[in-house]
Protein backbone atom coordinates (compact mmCIF):
# COMPACT_ATOMS: atom_id res chain seq x y z
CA UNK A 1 48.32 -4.82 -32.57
CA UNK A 2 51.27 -3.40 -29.96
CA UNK A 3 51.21 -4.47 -26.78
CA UNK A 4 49.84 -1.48 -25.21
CA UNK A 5 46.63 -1.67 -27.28
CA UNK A 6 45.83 -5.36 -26.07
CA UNK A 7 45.93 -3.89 -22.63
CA UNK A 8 43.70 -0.88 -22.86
CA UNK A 9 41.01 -3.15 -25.16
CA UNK A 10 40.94 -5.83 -22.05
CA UNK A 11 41.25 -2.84 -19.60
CA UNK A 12 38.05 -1.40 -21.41
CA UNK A 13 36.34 -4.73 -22.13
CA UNK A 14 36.42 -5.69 -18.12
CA UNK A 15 35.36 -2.31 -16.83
CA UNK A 16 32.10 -2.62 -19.51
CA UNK A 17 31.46 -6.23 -18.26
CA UNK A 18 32.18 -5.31 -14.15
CA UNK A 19 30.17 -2.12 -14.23
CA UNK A 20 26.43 -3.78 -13.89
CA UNK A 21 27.52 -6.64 -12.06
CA UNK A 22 29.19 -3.97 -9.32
CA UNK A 23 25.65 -2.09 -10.15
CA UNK A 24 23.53 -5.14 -9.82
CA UNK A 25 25.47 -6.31 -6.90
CA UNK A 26 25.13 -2.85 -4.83
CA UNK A 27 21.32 -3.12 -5.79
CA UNK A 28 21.28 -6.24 -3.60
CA UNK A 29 23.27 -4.79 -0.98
CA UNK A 30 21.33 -2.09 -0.37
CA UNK A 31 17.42 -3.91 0.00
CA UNK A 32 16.51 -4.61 3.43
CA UNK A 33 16.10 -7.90 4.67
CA UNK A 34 12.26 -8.47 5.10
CA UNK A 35 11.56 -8.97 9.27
CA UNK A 36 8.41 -9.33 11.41
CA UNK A 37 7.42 -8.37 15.20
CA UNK A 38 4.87 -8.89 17.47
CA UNK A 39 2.92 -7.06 19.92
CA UNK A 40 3.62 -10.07 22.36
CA UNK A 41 6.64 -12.71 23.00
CA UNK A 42 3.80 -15.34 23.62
CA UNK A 43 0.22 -16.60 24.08
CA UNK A 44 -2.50 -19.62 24.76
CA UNK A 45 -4.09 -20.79 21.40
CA UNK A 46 -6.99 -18.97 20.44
CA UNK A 47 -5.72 -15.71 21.60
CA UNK A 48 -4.60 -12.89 18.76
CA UNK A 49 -1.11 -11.50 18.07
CA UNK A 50 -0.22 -8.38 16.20
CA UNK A 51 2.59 -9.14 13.57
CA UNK A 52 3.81 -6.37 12.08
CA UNK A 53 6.32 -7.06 9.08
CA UNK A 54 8.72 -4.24 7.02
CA UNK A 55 11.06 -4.89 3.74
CA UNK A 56 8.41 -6.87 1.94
CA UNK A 57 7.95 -6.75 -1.62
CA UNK A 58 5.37 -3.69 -2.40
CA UNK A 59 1.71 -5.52 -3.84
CA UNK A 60 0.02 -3.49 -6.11
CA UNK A 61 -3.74 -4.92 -6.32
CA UNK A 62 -3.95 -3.06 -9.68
CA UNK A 63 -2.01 -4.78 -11.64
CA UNK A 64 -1.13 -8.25 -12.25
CA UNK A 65 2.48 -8.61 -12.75
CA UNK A 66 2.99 -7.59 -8.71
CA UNK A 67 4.32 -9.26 -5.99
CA UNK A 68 1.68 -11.40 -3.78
CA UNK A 69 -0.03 -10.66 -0.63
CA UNK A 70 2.89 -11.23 2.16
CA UNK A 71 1.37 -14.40 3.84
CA UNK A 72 1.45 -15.58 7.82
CA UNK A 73 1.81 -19.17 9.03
CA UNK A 74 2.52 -20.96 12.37
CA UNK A 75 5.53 -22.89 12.91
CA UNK A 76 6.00 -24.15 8.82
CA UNK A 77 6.81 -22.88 6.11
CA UNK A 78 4.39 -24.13 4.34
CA UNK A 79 1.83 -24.86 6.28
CA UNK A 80 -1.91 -23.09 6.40
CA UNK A 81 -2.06 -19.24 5.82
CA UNK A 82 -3.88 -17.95 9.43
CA UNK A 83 -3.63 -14.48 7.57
CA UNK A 84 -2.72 -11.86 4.48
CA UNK A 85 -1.10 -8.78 4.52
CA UNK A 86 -0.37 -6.16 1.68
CA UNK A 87 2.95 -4.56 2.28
CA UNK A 88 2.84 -1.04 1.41
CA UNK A 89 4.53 1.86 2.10
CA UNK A 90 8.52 3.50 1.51
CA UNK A 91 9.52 0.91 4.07
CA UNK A 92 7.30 -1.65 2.17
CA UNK A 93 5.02 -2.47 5.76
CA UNK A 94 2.34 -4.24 7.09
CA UNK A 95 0.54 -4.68 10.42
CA UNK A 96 -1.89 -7.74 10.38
CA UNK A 97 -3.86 -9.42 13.43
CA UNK A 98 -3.12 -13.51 13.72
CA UNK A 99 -5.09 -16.01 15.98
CA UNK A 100 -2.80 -18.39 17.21
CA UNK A 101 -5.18 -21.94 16.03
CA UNK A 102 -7.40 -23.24 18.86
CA UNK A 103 -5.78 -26.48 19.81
CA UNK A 104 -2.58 -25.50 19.42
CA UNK A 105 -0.04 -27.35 21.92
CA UNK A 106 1.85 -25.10 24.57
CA UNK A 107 5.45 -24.66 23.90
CA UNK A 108 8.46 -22.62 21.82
CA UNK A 109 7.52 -22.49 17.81
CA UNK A 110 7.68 -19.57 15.47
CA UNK A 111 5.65 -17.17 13.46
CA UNK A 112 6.74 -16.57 9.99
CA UNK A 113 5.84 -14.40 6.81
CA UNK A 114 6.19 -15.49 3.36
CA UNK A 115 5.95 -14.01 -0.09
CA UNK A 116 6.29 -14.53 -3.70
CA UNK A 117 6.54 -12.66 -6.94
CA UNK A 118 4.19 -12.76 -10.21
CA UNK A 119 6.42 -15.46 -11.23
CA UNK A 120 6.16 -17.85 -8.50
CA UNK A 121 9.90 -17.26 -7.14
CA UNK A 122 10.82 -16.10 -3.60
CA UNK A 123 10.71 -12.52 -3.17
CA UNK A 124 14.41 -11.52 -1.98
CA UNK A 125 14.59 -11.04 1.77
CA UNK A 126 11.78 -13.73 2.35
CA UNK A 127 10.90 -15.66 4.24
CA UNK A 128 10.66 -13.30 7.85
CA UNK A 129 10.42 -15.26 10.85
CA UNK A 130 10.21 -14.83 14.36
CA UNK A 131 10.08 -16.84 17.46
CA UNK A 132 6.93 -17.13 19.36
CA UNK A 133 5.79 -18.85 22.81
CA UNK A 134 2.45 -21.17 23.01
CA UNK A 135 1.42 -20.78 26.86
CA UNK A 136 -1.10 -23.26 28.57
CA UNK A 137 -4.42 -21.54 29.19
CA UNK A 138 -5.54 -20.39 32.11
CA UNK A 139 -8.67 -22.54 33.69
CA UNK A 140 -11.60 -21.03 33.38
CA UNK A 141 -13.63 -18.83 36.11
CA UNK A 142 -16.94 -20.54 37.14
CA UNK A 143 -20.25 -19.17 35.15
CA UNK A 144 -22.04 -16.62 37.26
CA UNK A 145 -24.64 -18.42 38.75
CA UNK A 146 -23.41 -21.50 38.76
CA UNK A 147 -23.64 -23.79 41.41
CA UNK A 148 -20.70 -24.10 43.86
CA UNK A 149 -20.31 -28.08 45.36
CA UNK A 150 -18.64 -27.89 48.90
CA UNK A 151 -16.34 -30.48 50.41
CA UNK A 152 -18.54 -32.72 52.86
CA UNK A 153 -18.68 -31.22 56.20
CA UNK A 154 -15.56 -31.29 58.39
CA UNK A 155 -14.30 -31.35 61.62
CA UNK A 156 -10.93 -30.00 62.62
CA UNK A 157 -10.08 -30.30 66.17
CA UNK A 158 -6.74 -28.86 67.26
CA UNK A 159 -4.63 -30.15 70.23
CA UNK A 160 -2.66 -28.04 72.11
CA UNK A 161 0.78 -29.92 72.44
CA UNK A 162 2.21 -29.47 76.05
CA UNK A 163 -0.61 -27.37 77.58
CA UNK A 164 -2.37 -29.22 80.87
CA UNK A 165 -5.17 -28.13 82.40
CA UNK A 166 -5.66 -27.00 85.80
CA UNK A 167 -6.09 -30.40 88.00
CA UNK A 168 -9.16 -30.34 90.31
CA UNK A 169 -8.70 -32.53 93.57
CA UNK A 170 -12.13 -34.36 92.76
CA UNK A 171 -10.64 -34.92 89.35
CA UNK A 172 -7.05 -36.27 91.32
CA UNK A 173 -9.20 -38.20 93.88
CA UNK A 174 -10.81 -40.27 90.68
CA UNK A 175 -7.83 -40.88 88.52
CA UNK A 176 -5.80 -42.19 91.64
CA UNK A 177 -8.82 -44.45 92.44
CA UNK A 178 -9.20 -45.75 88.68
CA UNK A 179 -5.21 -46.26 88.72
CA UNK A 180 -5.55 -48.64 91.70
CA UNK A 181 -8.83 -50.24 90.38
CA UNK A 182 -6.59 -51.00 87.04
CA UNK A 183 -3.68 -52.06 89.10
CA UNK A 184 -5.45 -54.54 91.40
CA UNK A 185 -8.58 -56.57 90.49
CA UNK A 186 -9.70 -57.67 93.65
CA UNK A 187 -9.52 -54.13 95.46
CA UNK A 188 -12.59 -53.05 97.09
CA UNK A 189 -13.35 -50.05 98.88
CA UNK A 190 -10.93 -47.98 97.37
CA UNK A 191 -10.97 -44.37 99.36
CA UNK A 192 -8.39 -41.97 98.40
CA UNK A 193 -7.42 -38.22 99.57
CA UNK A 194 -5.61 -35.73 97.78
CA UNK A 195 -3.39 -32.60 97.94
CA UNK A 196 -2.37 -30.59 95.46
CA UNK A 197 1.19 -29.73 95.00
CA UNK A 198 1.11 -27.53 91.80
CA UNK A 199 -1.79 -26.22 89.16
CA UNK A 200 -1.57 -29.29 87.57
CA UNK A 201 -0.75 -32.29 89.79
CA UNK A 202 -1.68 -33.31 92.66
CA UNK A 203 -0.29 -36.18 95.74
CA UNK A 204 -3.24 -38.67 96.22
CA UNK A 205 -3.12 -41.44 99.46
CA UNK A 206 -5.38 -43.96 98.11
CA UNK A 207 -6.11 -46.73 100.48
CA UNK A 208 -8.53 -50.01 99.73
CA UNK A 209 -9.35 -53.59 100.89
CA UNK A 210 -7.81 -56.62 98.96
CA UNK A 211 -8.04 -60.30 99.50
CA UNK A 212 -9.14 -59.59 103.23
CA UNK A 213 -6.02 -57.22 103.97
CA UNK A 214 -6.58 -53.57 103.98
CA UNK A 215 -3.62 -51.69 101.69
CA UNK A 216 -2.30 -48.12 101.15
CA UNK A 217 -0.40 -46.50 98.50
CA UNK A 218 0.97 -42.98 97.49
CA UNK A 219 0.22 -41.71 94.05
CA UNK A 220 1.05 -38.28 91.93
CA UNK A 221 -1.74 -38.08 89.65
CA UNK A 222 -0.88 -34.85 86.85
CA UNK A 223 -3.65 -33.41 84.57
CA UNK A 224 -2.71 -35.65 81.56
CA UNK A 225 -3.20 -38.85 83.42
CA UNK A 226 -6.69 -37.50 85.41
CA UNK A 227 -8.02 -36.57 81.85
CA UNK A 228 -6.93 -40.11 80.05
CA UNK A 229 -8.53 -41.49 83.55
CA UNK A 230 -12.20 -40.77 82.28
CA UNK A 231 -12.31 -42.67 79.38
């Protein structure tokens, strides 16, 4: 056999073996990746998502040698199946309504979709999955009806920092006499007279009898001092 014969039989044999595997190969290239998407990024357990998945293998209910119900779980693989979905369709679909398990802690995990042929193997482009948020849940509103327990009663008493009263002259007359009585133990007869000088202070002479000797002194009472003066 020439040369130029071996050449165009190995030329020949390779197209006839590289023709299906180019075939088989632009088969694969051309099916969609399955994928799945919610209605919501995120929710408290107990609540319901929409998941809607596309690019699953079609499942015929007719017959038996189909590909199985497309199947949801919550943050496994393999864990339990919160809900079944057959994909159907040209762009092989589903839409199916999960509730995220009651109990369920807050915090990032994922939703994913899983599916399998009549022969128990993976169905290409599977398994789909998606992140999804677990929130805290909200605390919940008070029954109508129910009864409402108040804090014990309160008092609140606000003090005006830096505002005086006006200063009565009675009220000067009594702080400069309890200011003397403090001041000396022995005073007796303790008389005192009083000016005013602004709204609230006023310049008191107080004069009183101590240890036999009769005394005098010149005091500036001010609001703050007549008011601590009566207790």
């Amino acid at each position: 056999m020439t040369s130029f014969r071996k050449r165009s039989l190995f030329l020949v044999c390779t197209g006839a073996v590289s023709v299906p595997l180019v075939a088989a190969a632009l088969a694969y290239g051309c099916t969609a990746v399955a994928t799945i998407s919610f209605d919501k990024a995120g929710g408290p357990a107990g609540s319901t998502v929409s998941v809607t998945g596309k690019f699953f293998g079609t499942h015929d209910a007719a017959t038996d040698n189909t590909n199985g119900l497309a199947e949801i779980r919550l943050g496994s693989l393999t864990g339990p199946v919160l809900a079944t979905a057959a994909p159907a369709g040209t762009d092989r679909s589903f839409t199916v309504q999960v509730q995220i398990p009651a109990g369920t802690p807050a915090g990032d995990t994922f939703i994913a979709a899983t599916q399998k042929r009549a022969d128990g193997t993976r169905v290409y482009g599977t398994p789909a999955r998606q992140s999804f948020k677990v929130t805290a849940a909200a605390a919940p509103a008070p029954a109508a009806g129910a009864p409402t327990f108040l804090a014990p009663n309160r008092v609140t008493t606000t003090v005006p920092m830096n505002v005086a009263e006006t200063l009565t002259l009675a009220e000067a007359r009594q702080a400069a006499r309890m200011k003397v009585k403090r001041s000396s133990r022995g005073a007796r007869g303790i008389r005192a007279s009083c000016s005013r000088r602004t709204r609230t202070s006023a310049t008191c002479r107080v004069r009183w009898t101590s240890n036999g000797k009769k005394r005098s002194k010149r005091i500036v009472v001010n609001a703050q001092a007549s008011a601590a003066s009566a207790w």
